[in-house]
C-alpha atoms as a PDB file:
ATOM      1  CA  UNK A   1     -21.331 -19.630 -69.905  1.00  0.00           C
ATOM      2  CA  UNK A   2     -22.485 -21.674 -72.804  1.00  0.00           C
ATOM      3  CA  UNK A   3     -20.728 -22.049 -75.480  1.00  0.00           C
ATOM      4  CA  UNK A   4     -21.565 -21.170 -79.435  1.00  0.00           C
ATOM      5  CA  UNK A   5     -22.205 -24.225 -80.316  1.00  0.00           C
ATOM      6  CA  UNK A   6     -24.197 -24.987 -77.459  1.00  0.00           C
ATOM      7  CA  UNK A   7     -26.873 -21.694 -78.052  1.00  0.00           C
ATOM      8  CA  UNK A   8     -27.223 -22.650 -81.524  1.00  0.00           C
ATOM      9  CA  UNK A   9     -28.208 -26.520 -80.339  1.00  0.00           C
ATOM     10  CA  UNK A  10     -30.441 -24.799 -77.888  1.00  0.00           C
ATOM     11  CA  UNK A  11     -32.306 -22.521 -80.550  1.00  0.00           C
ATOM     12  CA  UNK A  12     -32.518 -25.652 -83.239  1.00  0.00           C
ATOM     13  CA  UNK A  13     -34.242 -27.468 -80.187  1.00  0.00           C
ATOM     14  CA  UNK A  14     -37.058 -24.957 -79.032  1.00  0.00           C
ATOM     15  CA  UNK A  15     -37.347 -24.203 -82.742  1.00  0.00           C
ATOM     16  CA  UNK A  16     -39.006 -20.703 -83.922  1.00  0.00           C
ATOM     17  CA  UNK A  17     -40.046 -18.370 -81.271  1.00  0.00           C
ATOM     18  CA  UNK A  18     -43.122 -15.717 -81.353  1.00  0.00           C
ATOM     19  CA  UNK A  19     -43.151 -12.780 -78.581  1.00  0.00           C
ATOM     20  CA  UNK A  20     -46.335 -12.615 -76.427  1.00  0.00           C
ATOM     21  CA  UNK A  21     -48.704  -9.564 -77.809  1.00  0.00           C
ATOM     22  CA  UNK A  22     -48.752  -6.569 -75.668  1.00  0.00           C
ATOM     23  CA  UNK A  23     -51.764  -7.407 -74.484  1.00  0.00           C
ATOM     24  CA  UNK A  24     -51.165 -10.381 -72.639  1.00  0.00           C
ATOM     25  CA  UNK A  25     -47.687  -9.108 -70.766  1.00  0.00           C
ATOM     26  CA  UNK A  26     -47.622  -8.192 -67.061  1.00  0.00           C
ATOM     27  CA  UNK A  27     -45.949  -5.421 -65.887  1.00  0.00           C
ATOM     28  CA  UNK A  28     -43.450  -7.191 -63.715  1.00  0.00           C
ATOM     29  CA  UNK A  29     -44.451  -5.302 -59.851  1.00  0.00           C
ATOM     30  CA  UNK A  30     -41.672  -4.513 -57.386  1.00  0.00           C
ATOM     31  CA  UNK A  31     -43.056  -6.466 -54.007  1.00  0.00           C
ATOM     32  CA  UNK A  32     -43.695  -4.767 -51.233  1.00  0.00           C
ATOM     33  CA  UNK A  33     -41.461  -5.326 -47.814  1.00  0.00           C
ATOM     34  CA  UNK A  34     -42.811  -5.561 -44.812  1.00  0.00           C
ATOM     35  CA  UNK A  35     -42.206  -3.447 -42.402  1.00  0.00           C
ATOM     36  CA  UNK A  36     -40.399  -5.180 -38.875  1.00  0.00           C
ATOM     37  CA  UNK A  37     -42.539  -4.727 -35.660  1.00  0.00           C
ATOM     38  CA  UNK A  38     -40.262  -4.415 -32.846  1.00  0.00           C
ATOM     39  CA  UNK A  39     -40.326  -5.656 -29.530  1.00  0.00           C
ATOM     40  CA  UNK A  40     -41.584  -3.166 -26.535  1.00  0.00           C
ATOM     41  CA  UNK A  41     -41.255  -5.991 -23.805  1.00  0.00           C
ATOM     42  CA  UNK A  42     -38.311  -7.327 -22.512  1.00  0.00           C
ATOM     43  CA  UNK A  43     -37.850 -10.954 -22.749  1.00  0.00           C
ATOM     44  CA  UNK A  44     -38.511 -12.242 -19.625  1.00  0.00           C
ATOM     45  CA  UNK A  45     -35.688 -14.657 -18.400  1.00  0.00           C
ATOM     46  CA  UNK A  46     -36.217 -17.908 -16.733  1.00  0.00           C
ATOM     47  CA  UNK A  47     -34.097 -19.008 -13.806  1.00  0.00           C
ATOM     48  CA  UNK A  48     -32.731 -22.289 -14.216  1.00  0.00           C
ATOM     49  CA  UNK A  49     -33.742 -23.677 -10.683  1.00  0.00           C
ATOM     50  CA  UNK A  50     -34.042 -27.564 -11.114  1.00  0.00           C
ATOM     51  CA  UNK A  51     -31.983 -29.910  -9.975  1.00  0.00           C
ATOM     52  CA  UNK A  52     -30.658 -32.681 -11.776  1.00  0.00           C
ATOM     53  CA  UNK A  53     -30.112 -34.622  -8.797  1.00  0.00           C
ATOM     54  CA  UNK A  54     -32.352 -38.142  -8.781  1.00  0.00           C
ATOM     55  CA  UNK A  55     -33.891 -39.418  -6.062  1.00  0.00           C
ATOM     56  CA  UNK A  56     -33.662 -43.065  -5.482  1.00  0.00           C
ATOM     57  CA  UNK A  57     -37.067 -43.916  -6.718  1.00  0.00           C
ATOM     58  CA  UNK A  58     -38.679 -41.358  -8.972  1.00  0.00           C
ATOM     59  CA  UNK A  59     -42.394 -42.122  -8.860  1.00  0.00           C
ATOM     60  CA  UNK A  60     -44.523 -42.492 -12.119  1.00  0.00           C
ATOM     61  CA  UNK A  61     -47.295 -40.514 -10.620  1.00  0.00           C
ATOM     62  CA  UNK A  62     -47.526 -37.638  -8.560  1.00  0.00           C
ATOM     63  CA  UNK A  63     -50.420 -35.917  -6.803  1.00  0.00           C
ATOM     64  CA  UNK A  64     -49.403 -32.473  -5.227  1.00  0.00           C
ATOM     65  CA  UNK A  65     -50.675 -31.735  -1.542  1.00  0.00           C
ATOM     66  CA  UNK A  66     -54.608 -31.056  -1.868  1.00  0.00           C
ATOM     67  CA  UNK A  67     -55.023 -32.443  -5.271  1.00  0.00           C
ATOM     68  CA  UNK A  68     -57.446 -35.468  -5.497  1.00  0.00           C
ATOM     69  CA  UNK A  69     -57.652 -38.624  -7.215  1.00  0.00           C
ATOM     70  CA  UNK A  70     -60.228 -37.460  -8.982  1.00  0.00           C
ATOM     71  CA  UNK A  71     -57.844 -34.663 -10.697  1.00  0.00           C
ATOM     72  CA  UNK A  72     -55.562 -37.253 -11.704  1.00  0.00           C
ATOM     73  CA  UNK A  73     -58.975 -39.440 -13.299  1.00  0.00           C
ATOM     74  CA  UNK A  74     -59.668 -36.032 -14.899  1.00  0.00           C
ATOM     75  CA  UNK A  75     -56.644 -35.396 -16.562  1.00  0.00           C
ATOM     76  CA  UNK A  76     -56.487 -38.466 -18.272  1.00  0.00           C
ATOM     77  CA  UNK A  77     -59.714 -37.913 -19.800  1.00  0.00           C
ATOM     78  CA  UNK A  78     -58.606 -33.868 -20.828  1.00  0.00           C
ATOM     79  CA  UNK A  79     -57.286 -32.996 -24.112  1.00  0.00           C
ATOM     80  CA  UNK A  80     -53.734 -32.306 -24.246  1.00  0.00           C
ATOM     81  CA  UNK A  81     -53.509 -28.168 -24.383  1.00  0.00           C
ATOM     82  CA  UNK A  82     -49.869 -28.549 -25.719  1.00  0.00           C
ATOM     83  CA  UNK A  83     -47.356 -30.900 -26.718  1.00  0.00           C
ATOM     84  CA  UNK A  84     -43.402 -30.929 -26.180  1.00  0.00           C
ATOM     85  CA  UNK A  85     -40.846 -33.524 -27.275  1.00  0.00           C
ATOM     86  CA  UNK A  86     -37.688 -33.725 -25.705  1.00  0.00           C
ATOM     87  CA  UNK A  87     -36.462 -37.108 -27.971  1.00  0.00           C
ATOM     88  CA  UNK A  88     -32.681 -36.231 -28.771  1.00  0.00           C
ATOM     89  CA  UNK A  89     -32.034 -33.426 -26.454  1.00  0.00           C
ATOM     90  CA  UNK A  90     -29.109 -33.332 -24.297  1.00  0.00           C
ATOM     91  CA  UNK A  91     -30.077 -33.210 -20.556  1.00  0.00           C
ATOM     92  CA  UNK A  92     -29.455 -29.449 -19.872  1.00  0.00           C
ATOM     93  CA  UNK A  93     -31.318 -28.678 -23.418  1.00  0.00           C
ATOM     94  CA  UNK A  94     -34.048 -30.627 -21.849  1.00  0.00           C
ATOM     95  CA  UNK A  95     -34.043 -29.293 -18.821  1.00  0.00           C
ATOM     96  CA  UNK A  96     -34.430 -25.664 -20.092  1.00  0.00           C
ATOM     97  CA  UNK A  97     -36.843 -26.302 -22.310  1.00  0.00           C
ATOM     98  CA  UNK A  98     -39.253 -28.064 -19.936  1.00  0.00           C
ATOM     99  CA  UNK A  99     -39.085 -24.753 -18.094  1.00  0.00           C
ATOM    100  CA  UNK A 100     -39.441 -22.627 -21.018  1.00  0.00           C
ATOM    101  CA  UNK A 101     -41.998 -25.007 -22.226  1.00  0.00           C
ATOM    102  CA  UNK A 102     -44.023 -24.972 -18.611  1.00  0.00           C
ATOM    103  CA  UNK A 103     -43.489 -21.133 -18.069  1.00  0.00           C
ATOM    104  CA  UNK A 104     -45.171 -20.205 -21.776  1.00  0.00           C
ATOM    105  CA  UNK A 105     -47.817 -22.829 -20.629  1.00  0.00           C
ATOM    106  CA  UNK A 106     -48.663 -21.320 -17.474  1.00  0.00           C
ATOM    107  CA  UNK A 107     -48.753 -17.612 -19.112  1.00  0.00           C
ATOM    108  CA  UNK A 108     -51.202 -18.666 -21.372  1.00  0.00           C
ATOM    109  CA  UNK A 109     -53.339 -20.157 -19.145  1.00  0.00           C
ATOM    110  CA  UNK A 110     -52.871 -24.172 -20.032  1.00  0.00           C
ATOM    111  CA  UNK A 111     -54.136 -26.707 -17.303  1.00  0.00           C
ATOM    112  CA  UNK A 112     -52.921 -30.289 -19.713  1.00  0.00           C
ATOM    113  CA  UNK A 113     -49.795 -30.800 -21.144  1.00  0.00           C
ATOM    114  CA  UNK A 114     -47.816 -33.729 -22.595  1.00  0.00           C
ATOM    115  CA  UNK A 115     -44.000 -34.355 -22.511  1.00  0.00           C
ATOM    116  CA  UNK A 116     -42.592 -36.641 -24.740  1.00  0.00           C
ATOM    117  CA  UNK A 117     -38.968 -37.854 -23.212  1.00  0.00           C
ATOM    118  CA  UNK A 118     -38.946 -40.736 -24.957  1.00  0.00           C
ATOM    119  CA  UNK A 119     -38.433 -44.675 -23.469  1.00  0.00           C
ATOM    120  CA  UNK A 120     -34.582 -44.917 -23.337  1.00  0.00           C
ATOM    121  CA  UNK A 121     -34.503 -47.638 -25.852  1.00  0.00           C
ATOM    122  CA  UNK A 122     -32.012 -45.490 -28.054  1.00  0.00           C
ATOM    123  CA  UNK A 123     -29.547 -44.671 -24.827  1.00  0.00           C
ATOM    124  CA  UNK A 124     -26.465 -46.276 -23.887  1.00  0.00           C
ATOM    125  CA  UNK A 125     -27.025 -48.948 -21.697  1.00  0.00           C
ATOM    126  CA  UNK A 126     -31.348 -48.943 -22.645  1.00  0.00           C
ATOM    127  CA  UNK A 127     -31.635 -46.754 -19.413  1.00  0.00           C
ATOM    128  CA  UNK A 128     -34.237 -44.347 -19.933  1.00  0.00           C
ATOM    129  CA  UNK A 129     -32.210 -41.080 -18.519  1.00  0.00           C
ATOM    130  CA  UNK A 130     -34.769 -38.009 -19.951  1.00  0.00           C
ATOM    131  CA  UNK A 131     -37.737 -40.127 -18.677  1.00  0.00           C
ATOM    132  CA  UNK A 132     -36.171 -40.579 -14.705  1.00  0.00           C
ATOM    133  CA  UNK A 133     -35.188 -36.779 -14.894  1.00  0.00           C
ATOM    134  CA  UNK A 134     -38.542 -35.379 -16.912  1.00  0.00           C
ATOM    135  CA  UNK A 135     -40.311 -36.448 -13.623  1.00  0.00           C
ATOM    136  CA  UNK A 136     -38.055 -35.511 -10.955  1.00  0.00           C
ATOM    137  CA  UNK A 137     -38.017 -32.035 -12.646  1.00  0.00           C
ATOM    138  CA  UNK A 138     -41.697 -32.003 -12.203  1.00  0.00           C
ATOM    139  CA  UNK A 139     -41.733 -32.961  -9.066  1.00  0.00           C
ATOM    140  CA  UNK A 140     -39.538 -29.374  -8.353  1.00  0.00           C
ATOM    141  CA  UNK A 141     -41.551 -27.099 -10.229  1.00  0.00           C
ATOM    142  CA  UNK A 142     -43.797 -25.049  -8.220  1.00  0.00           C
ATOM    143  CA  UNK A 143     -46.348 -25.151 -11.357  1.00  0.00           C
ATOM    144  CA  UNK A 144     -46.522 -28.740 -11.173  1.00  0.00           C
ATOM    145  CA  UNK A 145     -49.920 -30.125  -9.563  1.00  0.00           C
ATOM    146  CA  UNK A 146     -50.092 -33.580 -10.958  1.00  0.00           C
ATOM    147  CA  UNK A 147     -48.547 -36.399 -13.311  1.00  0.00           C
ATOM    148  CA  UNK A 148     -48.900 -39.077 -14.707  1.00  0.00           C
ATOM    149  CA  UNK A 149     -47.857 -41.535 -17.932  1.00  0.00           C
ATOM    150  CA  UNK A 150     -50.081 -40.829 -20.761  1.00  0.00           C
ATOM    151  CA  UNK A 151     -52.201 -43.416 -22.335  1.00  0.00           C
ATOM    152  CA  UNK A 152     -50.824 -45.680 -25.116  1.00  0.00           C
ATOM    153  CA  UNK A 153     -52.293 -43.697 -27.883  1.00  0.00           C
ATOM    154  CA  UNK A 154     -50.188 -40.494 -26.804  1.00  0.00           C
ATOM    155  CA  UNK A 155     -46.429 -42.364 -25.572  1.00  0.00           C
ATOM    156  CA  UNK A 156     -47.209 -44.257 -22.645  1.00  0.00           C
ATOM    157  CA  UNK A 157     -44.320 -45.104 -20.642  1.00  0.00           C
ATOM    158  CA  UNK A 158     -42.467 -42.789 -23.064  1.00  0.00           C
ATOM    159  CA  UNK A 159     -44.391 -39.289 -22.623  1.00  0.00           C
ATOM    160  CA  UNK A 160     -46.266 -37.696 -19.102  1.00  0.00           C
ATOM    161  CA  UNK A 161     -49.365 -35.784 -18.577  1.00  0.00           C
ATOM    162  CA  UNK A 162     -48.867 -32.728 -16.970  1.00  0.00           C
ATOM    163  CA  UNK A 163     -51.783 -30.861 -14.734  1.00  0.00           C
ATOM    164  CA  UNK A 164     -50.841 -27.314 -13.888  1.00  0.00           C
ATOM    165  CA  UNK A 165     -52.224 -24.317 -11.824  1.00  0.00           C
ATOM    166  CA  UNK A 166     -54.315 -21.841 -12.786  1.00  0.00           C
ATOM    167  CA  UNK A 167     -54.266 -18.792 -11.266  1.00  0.00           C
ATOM    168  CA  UNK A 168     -58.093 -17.853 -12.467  1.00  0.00           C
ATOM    169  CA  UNK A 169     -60.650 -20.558 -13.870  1.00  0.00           C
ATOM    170  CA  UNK A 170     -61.696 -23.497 -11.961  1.00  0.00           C
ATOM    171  CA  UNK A 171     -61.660 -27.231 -13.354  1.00  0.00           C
END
């Protein structure tokens, strides 16, 4: 609360004061709210099936059974449909949301994807833990056709391009 002296300071600063003509006032409007749109669908949960377990020698590249080379030249060239970043995530954070990430991605129909996990340069020991695991969860996921690093422009060794299934369209 301010004090006596300070409100007459106040009005000897802003000096004489005229009220605004009637004409130029606003009636001051209540705003409308908006009305909340409920959910009919039930969330549809994800099971947590991926294994944290590494194999000995996680491969930077991966071509599912039946998928060409020429898939993998292809998705290098393809514009990235959607982007995730998994830089500061614990490993189970990570881990879910690659799945949540590759579920919406499917569901919507995306065939490129890009995963940043980062190079490891900020974790103890400079071992790149996110980037060994990132793959060998790909590797599980039944959604998974392809991978491969992404080009220098989009991570390189830190981030991998992701070709999924479809289950209608054709590349």
């Amino acid at each position: 609360m301010a004090s006596d002296e300070d409100a007459v300071l106040f009005r000897s600063s802003i000096g004489k004061v005229t009220p605004l003509a009637e004409q130029n006032r606003i009636a001051p409007v209540k705003p409308r709210t908006q009305a909340r749109v409920r959910s009919t669908t039930t969330p549809v949960t994800i099971s947590d099936t991926l294994s944290d377990l590494l194999e000995s020698n996680t491969p930077e590249s991966y071509l599912g059974n039946g998928v060409s080379q020429l898939a993998l030249r292809k998705l290098r060239r393809s514009p990235v449909e959607d982007t995730l970043d998994l830089h500061g995530f614990t490993i189970d954070a990570a881990r879910l949301l690659l799945q949540q990430f590759l579920f919406a991605a499917a569901q919507n129909q995306l065939r490129c994807l890009l995963v940043i996990h980062g190079k490891g340069s900020n974790s103890p020991g400079g071992e790149a833990i996110l980037r060994k695991l990132t793959r060998n969860w790909l590797l599980q996921h039944p959604q998974v056709l392809a991978f491969c690093p992404a080009s220098a422009t989009s991570g390189g060794s830190g981030a991998v391009l992701i070709l999924l299934k479809v289950v209608s369209g054709k590349w």
